[in-house]
Protein backbone atom coordinates (compact mmCIF):
# COMPACT_ATOMS: atom_id res chain seq x y z
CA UNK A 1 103.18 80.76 110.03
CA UNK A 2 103.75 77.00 110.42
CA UNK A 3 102.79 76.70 107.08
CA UNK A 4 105.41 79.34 105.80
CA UNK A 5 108.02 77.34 108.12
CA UNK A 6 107.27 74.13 106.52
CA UNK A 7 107.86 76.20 102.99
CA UNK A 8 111.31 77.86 104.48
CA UNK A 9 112.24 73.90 105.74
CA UNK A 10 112.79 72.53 102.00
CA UNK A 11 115.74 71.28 100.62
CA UNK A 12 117.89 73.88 98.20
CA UNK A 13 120.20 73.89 96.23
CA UNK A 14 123.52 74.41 97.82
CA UNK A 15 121.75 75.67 100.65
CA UNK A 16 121.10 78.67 99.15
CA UNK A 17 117.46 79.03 100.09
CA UNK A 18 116.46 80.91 97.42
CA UNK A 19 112.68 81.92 98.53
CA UNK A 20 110.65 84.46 99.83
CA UNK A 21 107.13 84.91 100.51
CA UNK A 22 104.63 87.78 100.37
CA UNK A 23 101.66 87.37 101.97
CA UNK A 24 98.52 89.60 100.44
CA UNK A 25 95.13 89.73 102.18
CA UNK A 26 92.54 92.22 102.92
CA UNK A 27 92.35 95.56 101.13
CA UNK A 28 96.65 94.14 99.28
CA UNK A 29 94.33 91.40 97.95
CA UNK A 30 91.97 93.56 96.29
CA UNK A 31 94.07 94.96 94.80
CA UNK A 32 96.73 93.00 93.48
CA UNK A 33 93.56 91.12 91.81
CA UNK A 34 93.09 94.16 90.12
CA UNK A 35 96.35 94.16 88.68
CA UNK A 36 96.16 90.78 87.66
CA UNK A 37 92.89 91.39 85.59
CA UNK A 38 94.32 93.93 83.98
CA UNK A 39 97.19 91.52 82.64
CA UNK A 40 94.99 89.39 81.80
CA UNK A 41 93.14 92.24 79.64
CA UNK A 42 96.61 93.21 78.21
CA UNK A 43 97.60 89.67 76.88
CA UNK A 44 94.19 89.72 75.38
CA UNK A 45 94.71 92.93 73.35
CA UNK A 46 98.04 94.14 73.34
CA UNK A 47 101.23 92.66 72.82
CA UNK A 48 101.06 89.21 74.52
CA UNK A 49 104.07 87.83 76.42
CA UNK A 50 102.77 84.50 76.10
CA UNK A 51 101.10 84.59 72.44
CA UNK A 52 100.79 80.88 72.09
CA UNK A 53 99.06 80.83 75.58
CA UNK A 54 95.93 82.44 74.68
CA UNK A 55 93.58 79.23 75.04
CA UNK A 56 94.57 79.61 78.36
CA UNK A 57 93.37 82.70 79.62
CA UNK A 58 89.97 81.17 80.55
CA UNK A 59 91.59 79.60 83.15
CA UNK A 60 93.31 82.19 83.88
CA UNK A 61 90.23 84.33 84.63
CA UNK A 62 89.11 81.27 86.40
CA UNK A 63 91.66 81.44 88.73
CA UNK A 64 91.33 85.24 89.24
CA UNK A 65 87.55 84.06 90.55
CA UNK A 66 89.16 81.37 92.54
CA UNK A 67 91.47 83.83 94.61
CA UNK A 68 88.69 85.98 94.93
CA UNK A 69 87.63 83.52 97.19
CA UNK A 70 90.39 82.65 98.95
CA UNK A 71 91.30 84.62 102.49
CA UNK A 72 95.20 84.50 101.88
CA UNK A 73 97.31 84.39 98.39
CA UNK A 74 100.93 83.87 99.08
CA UNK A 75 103.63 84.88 95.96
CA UNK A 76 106.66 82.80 96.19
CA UNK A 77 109.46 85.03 94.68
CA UNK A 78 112.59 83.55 93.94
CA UNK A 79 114.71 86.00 95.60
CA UNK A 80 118.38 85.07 93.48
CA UNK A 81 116.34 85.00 90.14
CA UNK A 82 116.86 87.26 87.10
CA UNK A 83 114.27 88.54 84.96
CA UNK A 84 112.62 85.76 82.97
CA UNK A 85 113.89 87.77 79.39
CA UNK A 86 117.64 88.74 80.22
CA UNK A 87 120.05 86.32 78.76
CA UNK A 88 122.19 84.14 80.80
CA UNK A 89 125.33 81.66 80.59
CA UNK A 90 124.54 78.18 80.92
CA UNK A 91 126.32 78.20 83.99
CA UNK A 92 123.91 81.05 85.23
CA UNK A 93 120.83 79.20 83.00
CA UNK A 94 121.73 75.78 85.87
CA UNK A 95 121.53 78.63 88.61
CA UNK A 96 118.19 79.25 87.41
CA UNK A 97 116.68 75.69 86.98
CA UNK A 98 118.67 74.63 90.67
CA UNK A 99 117.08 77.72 92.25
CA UNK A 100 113.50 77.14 90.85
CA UNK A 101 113.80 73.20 91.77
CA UNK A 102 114.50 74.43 95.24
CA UNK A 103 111.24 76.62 95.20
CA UNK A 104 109.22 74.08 93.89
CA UNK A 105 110.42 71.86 97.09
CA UNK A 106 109.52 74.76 99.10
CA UNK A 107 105.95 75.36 97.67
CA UNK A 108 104.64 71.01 98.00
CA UNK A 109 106.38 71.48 101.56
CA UNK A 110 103.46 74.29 101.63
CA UNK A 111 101.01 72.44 100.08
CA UNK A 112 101.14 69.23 102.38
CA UNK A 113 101.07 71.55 105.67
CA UNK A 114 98.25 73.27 104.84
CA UNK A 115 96.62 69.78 103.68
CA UNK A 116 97.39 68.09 106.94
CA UNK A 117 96.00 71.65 108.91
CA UNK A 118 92.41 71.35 106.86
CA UNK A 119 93.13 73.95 104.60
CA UNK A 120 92.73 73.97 100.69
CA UNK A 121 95.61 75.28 98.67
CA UNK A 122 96.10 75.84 94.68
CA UNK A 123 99.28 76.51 93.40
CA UNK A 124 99.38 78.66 90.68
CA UNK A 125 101.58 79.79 87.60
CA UNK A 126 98.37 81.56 85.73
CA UNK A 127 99.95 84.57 87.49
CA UNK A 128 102.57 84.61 84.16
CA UNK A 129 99.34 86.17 82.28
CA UNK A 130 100.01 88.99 84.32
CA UNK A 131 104.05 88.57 85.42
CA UNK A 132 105.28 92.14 84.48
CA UNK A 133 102.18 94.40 86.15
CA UNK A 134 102.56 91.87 88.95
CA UNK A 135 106.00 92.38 89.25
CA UNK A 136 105.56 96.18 89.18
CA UNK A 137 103.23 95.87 92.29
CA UNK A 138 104.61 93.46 94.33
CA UNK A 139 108.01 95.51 93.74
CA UNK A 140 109.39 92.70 95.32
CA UNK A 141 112.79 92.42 93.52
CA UNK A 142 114.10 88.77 92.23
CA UNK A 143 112.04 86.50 89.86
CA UNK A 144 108.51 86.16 90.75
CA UNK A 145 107.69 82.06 90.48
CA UNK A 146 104.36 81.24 91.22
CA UNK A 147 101.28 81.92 93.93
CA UNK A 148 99.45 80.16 96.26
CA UNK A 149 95.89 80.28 97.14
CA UNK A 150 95.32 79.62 100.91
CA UNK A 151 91.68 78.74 102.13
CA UNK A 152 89.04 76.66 104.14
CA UNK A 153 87.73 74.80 101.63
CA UNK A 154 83.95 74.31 100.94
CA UNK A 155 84.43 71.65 98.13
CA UNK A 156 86.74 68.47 98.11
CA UNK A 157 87.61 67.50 94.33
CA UNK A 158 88.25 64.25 93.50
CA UNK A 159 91.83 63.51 92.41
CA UNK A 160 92.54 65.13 88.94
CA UNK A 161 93.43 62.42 85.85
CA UNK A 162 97.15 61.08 85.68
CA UNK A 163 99.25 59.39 83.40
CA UNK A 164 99.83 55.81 83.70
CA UNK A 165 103.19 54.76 85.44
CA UNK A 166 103.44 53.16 82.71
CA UNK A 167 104.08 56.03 79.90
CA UNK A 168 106.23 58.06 82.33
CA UNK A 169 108.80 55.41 83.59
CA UNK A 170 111.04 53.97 82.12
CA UNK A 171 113.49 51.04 83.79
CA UNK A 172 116.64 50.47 82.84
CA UNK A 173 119.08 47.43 84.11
């Protein structure tokens, strides 16, 4: 729970707090993993919704192995969100992008609590492999964003390779 609370502190846009979480474990994790293979299966044979993706569904599977593992997998739905293929204004489009920004505040406000409680965390947006079956089990209503992978960790990776500050700032003035 303190970890959810640090995720329901973040900033948002306008206030709006645009989040919610569902937490699966036990027999929910099971599963929802199931459902999540069989996206996985169904971007591999059937009409893809991410067709220039397909290099990445190794990882993908990788990650299914990964939440295996994992006690707790938290989805972080954006609860104001409209489906990722219905059209919007630009106005509603900013709505959107403010909205998501907010989330992503909400999910690192995750991440750090759970790193300063001992506890391993991946965030991750593989789950888009499988959004619509997913979406059809969590029945969860709003725009499902991303999930996180909560667990005691029995490995401690080194830090992953980053761009130089120098190729992603620029000064000006």
């Amino acid at each position: 729970m303190d970890i959810i609370q640090s995720g329901a502190k973040a900033p948002s846009s306008k206030n709006r707090q645009p989040w919610k979480y569902i937490v699966i474990q036990g027999n929910a994790k099971a599963e929802m993993l199931k459902v999540f293979r069989q996206g996985i299966e169904r971007e591999e044979n059937e009409s893809a919704l991410l067709p220039q993706s397909k290099q990445h569904l190794p990882g993908a599977k990788h990650t299914v192995r990964i939440m295996e593992e994992a006690p707790v997998i938290l989805f972080v739905v954006n609860s104001l969100g409209k489906d990722i293929l219905s059209e919007m204004t630009p106005e509603e489009h900013i709505f959107e992008i403010c909205n998501i920004q907010s989330i992503g505040a909400s999910i690192q406000n995750m991440l750090l609590a759970a790193t300063e409680k001992g506890i391993g965390s991946l965030w991750i947006c593989d789950i888009y492999f499988a959004y619509s079956e997913l979406n059809k089990w969590l029945n969860c209503g709003g725009q499902l964003i991303a999930a996180v992978a909560f667990g005691y960790p029995d490995e401690f990776p080194g830090e992953r390779p980053r761009k130089r500050l120098d190729d992603i700032v620029e000064w000006r003035g």
